[in-house]
N, C-alpha and C. Protein backbone atom coordinates (compact mmCIF):
# COMPACT_ATOMS: atom_id res chain seq x y z
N UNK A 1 0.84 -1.18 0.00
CA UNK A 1 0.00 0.00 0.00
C UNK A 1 0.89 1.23 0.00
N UNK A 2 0.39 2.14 -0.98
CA UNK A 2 1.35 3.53 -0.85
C UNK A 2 0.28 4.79 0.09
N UNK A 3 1.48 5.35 0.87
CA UNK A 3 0.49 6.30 1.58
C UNK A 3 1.57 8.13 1.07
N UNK A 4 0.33 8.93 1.09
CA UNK A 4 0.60 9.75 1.16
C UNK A 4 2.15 10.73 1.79
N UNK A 5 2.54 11.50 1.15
CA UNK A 5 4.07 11.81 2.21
C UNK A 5 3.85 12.77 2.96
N UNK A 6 2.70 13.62 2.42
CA UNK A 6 2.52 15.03 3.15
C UNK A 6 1.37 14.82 4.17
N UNK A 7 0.45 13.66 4.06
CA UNK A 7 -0.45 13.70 5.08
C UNK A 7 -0.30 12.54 6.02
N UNK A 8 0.15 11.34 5.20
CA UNK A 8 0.17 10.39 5.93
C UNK A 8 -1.05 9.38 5.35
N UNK A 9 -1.96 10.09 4.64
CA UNK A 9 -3.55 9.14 4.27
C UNK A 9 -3.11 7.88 3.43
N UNK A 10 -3.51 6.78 3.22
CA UNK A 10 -3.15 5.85 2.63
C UNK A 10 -4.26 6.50 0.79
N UNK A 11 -3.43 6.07 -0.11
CA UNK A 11 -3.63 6.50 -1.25
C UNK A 11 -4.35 5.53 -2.57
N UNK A 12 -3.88 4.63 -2.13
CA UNK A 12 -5.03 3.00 -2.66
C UNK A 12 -4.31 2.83 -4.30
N UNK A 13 -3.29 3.71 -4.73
CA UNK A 13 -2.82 3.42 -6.30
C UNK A 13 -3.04 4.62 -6.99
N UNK A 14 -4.11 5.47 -6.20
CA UNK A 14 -4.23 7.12 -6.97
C UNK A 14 -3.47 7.85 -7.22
N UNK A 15 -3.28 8.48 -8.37
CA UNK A 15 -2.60 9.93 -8.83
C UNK A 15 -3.01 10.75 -7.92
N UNK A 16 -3.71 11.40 -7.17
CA UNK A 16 -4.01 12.28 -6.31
C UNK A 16 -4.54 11.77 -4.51
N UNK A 17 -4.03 12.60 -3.63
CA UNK A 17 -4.54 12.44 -2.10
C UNK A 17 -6.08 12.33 -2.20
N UNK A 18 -6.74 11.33 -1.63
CA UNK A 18 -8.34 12.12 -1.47
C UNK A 18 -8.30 12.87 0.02
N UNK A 19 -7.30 12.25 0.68
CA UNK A 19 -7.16 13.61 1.92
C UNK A 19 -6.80 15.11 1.66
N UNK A 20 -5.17 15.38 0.72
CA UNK A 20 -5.22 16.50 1.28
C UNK A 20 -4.89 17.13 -0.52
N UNK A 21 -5.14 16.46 -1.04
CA UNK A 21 -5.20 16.30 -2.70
C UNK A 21 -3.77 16.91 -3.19
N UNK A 22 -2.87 16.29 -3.18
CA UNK A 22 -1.54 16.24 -3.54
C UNK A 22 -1.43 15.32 -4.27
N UNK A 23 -0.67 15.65 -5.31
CA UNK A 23 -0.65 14.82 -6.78
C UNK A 23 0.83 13.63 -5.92
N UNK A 24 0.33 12.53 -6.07
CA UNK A 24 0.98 11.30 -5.90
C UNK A 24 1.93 10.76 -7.29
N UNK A 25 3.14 11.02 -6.95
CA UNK A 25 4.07 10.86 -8.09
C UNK A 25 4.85 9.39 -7.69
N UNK A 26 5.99 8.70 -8.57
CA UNK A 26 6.01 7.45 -8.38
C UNK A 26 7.80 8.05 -7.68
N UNK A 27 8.23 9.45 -7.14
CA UNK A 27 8.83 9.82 -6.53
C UNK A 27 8.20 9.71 -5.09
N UNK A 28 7.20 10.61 -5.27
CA UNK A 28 6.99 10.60 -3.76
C UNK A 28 5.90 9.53 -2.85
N UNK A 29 5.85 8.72 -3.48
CA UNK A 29 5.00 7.50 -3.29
C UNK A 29 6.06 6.65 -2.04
N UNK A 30 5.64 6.57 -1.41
CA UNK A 30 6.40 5.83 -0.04
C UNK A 30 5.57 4.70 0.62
N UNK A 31 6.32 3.13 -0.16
CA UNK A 31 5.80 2.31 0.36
C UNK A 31 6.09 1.68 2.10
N UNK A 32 5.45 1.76 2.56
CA UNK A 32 5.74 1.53 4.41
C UNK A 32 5.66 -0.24 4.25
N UNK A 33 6.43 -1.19 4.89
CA UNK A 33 6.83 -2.21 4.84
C UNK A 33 5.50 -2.44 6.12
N UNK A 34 4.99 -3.86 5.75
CA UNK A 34 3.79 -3.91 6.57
C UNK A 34 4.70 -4.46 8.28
N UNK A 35 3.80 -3.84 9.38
CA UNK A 35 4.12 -3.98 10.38
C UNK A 35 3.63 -4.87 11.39
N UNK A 36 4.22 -6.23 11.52
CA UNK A 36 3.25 -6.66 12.49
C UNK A 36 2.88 -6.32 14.22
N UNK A 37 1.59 -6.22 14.47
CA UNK A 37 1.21 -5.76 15.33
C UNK A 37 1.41 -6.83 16.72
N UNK A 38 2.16 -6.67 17.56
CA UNK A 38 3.18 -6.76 18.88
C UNK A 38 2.30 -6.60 19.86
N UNK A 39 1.51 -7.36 20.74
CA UNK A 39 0.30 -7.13 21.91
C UNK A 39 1.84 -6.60 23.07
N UNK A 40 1.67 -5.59 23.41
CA UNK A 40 2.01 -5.16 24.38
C UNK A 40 1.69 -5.19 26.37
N UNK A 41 2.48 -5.98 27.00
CA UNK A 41 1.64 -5.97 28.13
C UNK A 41 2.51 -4.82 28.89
N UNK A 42 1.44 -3.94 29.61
CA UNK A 42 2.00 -3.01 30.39
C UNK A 42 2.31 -3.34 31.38
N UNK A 43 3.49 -2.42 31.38
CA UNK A 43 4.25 -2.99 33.30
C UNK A 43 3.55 -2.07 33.95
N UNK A 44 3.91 -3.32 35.25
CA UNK A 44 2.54 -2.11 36.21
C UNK A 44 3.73 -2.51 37.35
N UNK A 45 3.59 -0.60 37.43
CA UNK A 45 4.82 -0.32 38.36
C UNK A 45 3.93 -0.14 40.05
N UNK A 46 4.71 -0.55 40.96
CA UNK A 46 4.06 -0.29 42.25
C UNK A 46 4.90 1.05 43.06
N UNK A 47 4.43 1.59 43.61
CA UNK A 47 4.97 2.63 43.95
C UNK A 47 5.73 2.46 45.61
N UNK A 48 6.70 2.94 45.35
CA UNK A 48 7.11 2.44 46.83
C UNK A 48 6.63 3.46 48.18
N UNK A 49 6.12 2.40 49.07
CA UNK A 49 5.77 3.33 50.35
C UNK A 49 6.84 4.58 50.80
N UNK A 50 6.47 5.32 51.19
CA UNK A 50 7.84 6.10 51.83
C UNK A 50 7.30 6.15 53.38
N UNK A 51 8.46 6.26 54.23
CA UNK A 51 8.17 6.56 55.71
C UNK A 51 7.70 7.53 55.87
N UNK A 52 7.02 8.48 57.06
CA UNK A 52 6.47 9.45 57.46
C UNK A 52 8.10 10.42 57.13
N UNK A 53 8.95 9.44 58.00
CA UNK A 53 10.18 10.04 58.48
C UNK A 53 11.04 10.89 56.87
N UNK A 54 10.59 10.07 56.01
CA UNK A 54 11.45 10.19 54.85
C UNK A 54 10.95 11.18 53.71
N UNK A 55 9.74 12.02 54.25
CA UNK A 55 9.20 12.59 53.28
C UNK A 55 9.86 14.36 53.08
N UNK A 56 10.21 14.64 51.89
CA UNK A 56 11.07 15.56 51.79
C UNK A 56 10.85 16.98 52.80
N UNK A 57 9.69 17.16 52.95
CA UNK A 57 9.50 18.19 54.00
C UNK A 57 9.80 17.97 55.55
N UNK A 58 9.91 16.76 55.85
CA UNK A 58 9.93 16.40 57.62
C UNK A 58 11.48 15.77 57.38
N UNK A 59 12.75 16.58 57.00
CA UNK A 59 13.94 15.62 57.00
C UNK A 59 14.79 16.38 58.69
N UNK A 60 14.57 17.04 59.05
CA UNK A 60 15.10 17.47 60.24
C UNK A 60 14.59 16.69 61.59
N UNK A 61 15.49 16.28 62.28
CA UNK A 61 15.33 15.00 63.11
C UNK A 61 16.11 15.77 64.82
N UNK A 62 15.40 16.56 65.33
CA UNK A 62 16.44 16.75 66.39
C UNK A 62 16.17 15.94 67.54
N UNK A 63 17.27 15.99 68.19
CA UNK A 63 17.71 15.38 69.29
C UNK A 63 17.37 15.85 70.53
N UNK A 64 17.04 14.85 71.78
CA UNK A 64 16.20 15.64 72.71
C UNK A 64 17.35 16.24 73.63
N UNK A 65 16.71 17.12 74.36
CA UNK A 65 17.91 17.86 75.27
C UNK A 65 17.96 17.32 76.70
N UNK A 66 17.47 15.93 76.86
CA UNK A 66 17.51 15.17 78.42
C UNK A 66 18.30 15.90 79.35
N UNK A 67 19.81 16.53 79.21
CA UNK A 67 20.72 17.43 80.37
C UNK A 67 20.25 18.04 80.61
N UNK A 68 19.40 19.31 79.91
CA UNK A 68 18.97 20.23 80.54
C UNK A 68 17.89 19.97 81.34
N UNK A 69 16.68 18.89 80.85
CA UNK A 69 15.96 18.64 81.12
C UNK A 69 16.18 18.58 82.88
N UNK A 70 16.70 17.31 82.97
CA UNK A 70 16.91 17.03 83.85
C UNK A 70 18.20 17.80 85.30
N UNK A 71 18.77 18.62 84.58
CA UNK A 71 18.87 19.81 85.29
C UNK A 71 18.05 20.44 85.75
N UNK A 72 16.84 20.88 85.14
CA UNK A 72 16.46 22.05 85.62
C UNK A 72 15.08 21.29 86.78
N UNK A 73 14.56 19.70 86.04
CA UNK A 73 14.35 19.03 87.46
C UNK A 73 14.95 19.35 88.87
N UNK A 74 16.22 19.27 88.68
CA UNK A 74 17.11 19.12 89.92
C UNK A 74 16.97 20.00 90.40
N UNK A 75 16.62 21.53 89.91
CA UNK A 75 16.88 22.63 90.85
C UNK A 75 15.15 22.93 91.05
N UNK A 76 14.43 22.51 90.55
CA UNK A 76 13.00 21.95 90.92
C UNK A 76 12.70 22.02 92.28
N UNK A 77 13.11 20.00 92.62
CA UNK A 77 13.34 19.83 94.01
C UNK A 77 14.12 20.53 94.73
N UNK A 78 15.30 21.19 94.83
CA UNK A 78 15.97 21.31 95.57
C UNK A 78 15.12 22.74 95.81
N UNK A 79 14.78 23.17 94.90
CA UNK A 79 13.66 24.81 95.56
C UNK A 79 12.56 24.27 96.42
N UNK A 80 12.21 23.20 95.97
CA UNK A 80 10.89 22.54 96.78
C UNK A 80 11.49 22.89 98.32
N UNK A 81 12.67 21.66 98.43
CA UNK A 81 12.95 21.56 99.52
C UNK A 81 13.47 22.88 100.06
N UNK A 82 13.66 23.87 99.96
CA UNK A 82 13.99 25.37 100.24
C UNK A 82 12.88 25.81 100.65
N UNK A 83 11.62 25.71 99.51
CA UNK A 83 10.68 26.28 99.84
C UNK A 83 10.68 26.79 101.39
N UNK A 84 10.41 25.72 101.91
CA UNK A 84 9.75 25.71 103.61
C UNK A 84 10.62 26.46 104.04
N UNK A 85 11.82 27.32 104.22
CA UNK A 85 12.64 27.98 104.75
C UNK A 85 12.28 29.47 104.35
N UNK A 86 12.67 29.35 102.83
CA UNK A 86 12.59 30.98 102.26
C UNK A 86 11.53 30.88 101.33
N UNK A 87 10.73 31.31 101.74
CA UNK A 87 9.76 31.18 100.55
C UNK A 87 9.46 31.80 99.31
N UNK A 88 9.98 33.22 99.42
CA UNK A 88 9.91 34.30 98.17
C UNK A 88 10.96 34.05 97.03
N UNK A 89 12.01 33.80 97.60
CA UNK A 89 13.29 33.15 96.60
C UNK A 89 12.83 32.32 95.48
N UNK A 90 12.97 31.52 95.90
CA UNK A 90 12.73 30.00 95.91
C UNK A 90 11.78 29.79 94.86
N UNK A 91 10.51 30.34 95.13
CA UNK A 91 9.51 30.57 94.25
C UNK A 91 9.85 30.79 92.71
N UNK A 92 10.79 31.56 92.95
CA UNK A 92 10.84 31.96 91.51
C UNK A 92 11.63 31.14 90.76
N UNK A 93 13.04 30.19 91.87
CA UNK A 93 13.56 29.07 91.22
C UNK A 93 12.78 28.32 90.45
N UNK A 94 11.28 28.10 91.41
CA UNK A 94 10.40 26.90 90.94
C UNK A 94 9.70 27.33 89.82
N UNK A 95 9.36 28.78 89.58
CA UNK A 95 8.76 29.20 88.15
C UNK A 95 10.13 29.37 87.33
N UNK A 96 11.35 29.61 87.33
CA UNK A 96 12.13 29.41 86.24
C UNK A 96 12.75 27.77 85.46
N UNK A 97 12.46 27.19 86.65
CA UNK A 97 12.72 25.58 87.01
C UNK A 97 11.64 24.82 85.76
N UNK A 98 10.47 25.09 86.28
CA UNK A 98 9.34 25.10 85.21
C UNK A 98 9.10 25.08 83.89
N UNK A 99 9.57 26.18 83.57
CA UNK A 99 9.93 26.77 82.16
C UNK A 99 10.42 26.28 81.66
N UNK A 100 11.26 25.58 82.13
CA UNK A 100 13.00 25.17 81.33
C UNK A 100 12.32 23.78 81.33
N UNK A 101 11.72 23.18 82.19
CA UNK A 101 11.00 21.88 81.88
C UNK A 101 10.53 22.00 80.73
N UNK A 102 9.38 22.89 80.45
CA UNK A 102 8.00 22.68 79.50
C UNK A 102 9.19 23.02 78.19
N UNK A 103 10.15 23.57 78.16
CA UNK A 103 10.97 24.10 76.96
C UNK A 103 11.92 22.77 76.53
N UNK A 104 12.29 22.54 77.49
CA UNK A 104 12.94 21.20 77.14
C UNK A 104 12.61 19.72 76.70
N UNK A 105 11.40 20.12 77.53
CA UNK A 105 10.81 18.79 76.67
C UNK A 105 10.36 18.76 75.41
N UNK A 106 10.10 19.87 74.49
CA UNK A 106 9.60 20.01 73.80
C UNK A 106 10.68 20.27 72.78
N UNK A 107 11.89 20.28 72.94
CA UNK A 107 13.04 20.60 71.77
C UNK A 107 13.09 18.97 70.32
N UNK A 108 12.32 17.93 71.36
CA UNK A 108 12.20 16.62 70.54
C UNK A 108 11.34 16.62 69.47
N UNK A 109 10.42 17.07 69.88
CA UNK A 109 9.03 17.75 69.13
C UNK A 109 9.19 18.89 68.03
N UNK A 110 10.25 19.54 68.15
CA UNK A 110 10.49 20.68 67.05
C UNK A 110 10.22 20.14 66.12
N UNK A 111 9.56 21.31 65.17
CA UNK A 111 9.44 21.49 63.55
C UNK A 111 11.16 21.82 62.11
N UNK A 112 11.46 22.44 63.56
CA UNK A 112 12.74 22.77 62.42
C UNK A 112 14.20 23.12 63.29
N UNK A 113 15.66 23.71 63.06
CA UNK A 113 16.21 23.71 63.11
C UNK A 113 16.37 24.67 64.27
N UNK A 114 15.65 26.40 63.84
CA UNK A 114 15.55 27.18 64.24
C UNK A 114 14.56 26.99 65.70
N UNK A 115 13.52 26.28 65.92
CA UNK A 115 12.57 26.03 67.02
C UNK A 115 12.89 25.24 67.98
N UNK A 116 14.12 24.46 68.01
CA UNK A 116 14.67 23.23 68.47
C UNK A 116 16.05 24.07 69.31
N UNK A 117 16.37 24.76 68.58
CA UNK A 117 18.08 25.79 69.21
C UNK A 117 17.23 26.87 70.24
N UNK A 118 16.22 27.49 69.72
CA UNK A 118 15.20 28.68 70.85
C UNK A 118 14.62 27.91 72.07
N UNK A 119 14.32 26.52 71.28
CA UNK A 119 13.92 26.09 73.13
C UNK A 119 14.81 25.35 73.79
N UNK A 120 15.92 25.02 73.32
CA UNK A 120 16.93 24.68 74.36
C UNK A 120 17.98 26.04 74.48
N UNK A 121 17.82 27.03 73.78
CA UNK A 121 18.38 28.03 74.56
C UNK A 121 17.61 28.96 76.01
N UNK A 122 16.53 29.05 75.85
CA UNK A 122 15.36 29.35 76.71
C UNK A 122 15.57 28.12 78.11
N UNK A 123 15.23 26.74 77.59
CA UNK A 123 15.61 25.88 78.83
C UNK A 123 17.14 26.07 79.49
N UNK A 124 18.10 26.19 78.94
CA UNK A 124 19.33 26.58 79.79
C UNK A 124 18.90 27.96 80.29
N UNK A 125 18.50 29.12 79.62
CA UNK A 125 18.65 29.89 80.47
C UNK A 125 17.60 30.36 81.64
N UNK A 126 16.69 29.24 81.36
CA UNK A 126 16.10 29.08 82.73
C UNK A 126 16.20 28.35 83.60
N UNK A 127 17.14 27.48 83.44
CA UNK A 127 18.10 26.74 84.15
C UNK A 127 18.97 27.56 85.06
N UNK A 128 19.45 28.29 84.75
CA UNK A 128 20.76 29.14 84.91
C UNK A 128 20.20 30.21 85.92
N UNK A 129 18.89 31.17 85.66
CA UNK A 129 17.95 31.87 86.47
C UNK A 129 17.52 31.25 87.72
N UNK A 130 17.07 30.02 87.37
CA UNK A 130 16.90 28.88 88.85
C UNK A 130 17.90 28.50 89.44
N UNK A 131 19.02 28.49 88.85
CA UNK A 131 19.79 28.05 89.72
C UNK A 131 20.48 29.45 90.44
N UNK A 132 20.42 30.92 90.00
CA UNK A 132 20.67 31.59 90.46
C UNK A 132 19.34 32.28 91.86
N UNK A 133 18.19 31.87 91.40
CA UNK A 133 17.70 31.83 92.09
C UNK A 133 17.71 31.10 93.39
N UNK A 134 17.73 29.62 93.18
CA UNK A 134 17.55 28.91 94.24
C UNK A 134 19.43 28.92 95.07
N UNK A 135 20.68 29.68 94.49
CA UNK A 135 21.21 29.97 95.33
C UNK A 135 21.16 31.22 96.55
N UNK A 136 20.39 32.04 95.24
CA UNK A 136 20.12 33.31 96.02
C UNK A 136 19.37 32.79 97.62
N UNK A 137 18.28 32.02 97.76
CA UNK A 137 17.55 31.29 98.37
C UNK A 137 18.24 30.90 99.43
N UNK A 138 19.27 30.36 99.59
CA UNK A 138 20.10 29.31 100.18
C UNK A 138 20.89 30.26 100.94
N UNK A 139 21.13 31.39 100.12
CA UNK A 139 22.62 32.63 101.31
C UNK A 139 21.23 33.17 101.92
N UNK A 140 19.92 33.42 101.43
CA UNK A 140 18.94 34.04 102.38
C UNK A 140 18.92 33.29 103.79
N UNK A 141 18.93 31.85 102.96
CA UNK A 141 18.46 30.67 104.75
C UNK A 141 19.67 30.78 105.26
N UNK A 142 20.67 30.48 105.10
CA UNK A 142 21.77 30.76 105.81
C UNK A 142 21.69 32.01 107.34
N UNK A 143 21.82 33.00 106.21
CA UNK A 143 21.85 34.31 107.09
C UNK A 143 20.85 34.40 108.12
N UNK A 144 19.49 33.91 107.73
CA UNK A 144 18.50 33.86 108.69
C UNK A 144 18.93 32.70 109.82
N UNK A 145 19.32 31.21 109.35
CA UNK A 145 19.98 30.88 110.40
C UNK A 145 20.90 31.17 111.24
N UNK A 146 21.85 31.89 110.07
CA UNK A 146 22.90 32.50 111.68
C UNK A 146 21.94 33.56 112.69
N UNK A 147 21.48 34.64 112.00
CA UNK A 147 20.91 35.18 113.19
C UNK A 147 20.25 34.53 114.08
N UNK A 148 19.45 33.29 113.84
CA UNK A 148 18.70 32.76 114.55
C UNK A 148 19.38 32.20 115.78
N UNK A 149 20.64 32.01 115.24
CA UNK A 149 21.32 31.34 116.16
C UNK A 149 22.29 32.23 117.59
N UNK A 150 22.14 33.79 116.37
CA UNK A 150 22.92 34.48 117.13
C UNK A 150 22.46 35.25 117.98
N UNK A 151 20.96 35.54 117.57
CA UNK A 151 19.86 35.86 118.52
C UNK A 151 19.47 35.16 119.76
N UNK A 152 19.39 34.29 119.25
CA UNK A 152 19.33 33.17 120.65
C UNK A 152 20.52 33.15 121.56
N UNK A 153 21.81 32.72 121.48
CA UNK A 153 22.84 33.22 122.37
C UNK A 153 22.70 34.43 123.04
N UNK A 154 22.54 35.37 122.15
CA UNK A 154 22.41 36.41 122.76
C UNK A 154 21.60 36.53 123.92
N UNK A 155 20.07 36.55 123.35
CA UNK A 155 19.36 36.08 124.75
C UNK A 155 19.62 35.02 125.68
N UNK A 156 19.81 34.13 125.25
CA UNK A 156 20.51 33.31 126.80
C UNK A 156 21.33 34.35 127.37
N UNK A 157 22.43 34.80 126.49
CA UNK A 157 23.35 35.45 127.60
C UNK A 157 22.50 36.37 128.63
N UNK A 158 22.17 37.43 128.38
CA UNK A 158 21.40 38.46 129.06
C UNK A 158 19.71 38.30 129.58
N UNK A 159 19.80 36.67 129.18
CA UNK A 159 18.30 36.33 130.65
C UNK A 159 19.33 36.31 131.77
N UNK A 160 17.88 36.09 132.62
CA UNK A 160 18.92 36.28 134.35
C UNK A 160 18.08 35.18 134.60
């Protein structure tokens, strides 16, 4: 079979296209070698799962800050146990103590790079506030014990 060159229409032996009516010369007559037709089976691709972990937007993985964490526990209790002595100090150990908890625990949980460095900088330095606090606390009880102690001598000395 000769087909057309300019359209492609098959031409049946005609001098002329009945598609696009181009005179069919025994130049431009182009016989196509018959093709046998090949059943094709499609590959069927499966798509691979990806992890939650592995998806291009969630690739930042930080690490929890347990030291601080558990620092700023420590100066927690130890304000607790102050408490009962000095109480105004102390207090504020236990609200900076606090902070640095709820901040620290949460550096595991970050979204990104930047949210993960702000709350473990925030938990140390409310770490650092409590612990300046709950020393402040500690030279208060002190001092109140010495007087207590020095008050009392005193009065012994000068009862009769």
């Amino acid at each position: 079979m000769s087909k057309c060159i300019f359209c492609g229409n098959e031409t049946g032996g005609t001098e002329f296209c009945q598609n696009c009516g181009a005179k069919v010369e025994g130049a431009l007559i182009k016989q196509e070698a018959p093709v046998e037709e090949q059943e094709e089976t499609p590959e069927v691709v499966t798509p691979e799962r990806m992890d939650p972990q592995d998806t291009p937007g969630n690739f930042y993985k930080p690490q929890a800050a347990t030291g601080i964490l558990a620092a700023n526990i420590v100066v927690l209790v130890l304000a607790v146990a102050l408490c009962v002595h000095t109480i105004g100090i102390t207090i504020l150990a236990m609200i900076f103590s606090i902070i640095g908890i709820v901040n620290a625990s949460k550096v595991k949980s970050a979204k990104s790079e930047f949210e993960a460095n702000h709350r473990k900088s925030t938990a140390t330095v409310m770490f650092i506030l409590g612990l300046v606090a709950l020393f402040a606390g500690f030279i208060v009880y002190l001092i109140l014990h010495i007087l207590r102690v020095i008050t009392k001598n005193l009065f012994e000395m000068f009862s009769f």
